[in-house]
Protein backbone atom coordinates (compact mmCIF):
# COMPACT_ATOMS: atom_id res chain seq x y z
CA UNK A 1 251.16 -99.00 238.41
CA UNK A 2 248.84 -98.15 234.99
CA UNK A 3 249.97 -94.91 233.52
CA UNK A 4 246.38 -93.44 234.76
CA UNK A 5 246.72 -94.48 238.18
CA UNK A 6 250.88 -92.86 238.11
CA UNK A 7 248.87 -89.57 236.37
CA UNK A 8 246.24 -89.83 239.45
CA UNK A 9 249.29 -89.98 241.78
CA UNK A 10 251.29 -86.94 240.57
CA UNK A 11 247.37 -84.92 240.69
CA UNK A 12 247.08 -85.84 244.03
CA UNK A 13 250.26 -85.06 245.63
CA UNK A 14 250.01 -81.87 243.65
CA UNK A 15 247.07 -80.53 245.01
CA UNK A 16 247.74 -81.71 248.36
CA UNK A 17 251.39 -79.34 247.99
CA UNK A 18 248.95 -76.63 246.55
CA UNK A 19 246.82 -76.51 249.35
CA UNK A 20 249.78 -76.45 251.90
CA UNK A 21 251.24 -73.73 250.04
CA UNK A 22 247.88 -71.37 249.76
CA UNK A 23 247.44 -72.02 253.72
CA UNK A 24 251.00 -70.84 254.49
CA UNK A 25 250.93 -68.02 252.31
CA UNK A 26 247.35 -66.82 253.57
CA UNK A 27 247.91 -67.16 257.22
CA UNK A 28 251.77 -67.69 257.69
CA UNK A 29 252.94 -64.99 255.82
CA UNK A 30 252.43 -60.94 256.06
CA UNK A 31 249.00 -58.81 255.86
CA UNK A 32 250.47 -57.60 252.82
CA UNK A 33 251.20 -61.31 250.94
CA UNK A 34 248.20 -62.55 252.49
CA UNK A 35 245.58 -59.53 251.17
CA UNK A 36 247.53 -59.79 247.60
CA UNK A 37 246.76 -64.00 248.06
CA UNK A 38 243.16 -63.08 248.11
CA UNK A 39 242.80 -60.63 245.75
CA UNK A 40 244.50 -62.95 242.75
CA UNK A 41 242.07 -65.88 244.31
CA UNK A 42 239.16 -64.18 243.94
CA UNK A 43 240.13 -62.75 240.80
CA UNK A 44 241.02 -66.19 238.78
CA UNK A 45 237.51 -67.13 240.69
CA UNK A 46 235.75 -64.64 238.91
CA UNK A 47 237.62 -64.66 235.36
CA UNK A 48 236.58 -68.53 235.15
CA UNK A 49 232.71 -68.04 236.18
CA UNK A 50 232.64 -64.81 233.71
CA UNK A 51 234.46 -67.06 231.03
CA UNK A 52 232.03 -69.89 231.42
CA UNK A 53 229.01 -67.61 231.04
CA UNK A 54 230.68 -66.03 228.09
CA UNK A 55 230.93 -69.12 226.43
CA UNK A 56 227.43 -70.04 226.80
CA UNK A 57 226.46 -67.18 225.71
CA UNK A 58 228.64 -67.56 222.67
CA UNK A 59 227.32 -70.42 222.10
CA UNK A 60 224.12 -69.59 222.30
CA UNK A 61 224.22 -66.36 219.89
CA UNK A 62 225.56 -68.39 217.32
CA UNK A 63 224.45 -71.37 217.11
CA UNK A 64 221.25 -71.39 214.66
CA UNK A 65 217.64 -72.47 216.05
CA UNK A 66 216.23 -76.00 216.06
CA UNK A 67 213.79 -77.00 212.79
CA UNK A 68 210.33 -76.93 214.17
CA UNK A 69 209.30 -80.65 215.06
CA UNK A 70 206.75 -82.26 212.33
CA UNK A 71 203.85 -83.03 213.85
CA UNK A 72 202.91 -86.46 214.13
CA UNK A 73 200.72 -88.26 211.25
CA UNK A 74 197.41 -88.95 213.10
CA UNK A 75 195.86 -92.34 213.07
CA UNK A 76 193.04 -93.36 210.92
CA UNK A 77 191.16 -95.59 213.45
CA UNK A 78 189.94 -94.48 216.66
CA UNK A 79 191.17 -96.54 220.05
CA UNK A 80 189.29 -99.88 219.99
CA UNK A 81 188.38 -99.93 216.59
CA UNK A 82 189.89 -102.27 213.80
CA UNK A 83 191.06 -100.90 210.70
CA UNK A 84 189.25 -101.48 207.34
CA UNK A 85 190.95 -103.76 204.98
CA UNK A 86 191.36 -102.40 201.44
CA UNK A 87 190.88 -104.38 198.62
């Protein structure tokens, strides 16, 4: 088994143990547990959206403005028409 695939492994298992152990605590356990289960869920939930918009904001504040865009040279023919030669 590659290294990755071992890594992939241990991921899975682990979030399959994760998800067993949320359940049971949320609907196995007291009111009490189960209300406090919630609370820190929806809390972490929040912290990472509020984080993620922080950042981008951040990111945004600081990071200086694009150089305006040169405009392009225009051509000296018109469609259709051949160029002059110089001589």
């Amino acid at each position: 088994m590659e290294k990755d695939q071992a890594i992939g492994a241990i991921i899975l298992i682990a979030s399959i143990l994760g998800i067993i152990i949320y359940g049971w605590l949320l609907f196995f356990f007291g009111a009490q547990i189960s209300l406090l289960v919630l609370q820190i869920t929806v809390f972490i939930a929040m912290v990472a959206i509020l984080a993620i918009l922080a950042w981008i904001g951040w990111t945004m504040a600081t990071t200086p403005p694009p150089k305006p865009i040169e405009p392009e040279l225009t051509p000296t023919t018109t469609p259709g028409q051949m160029p002059k030669e110089e001589k």
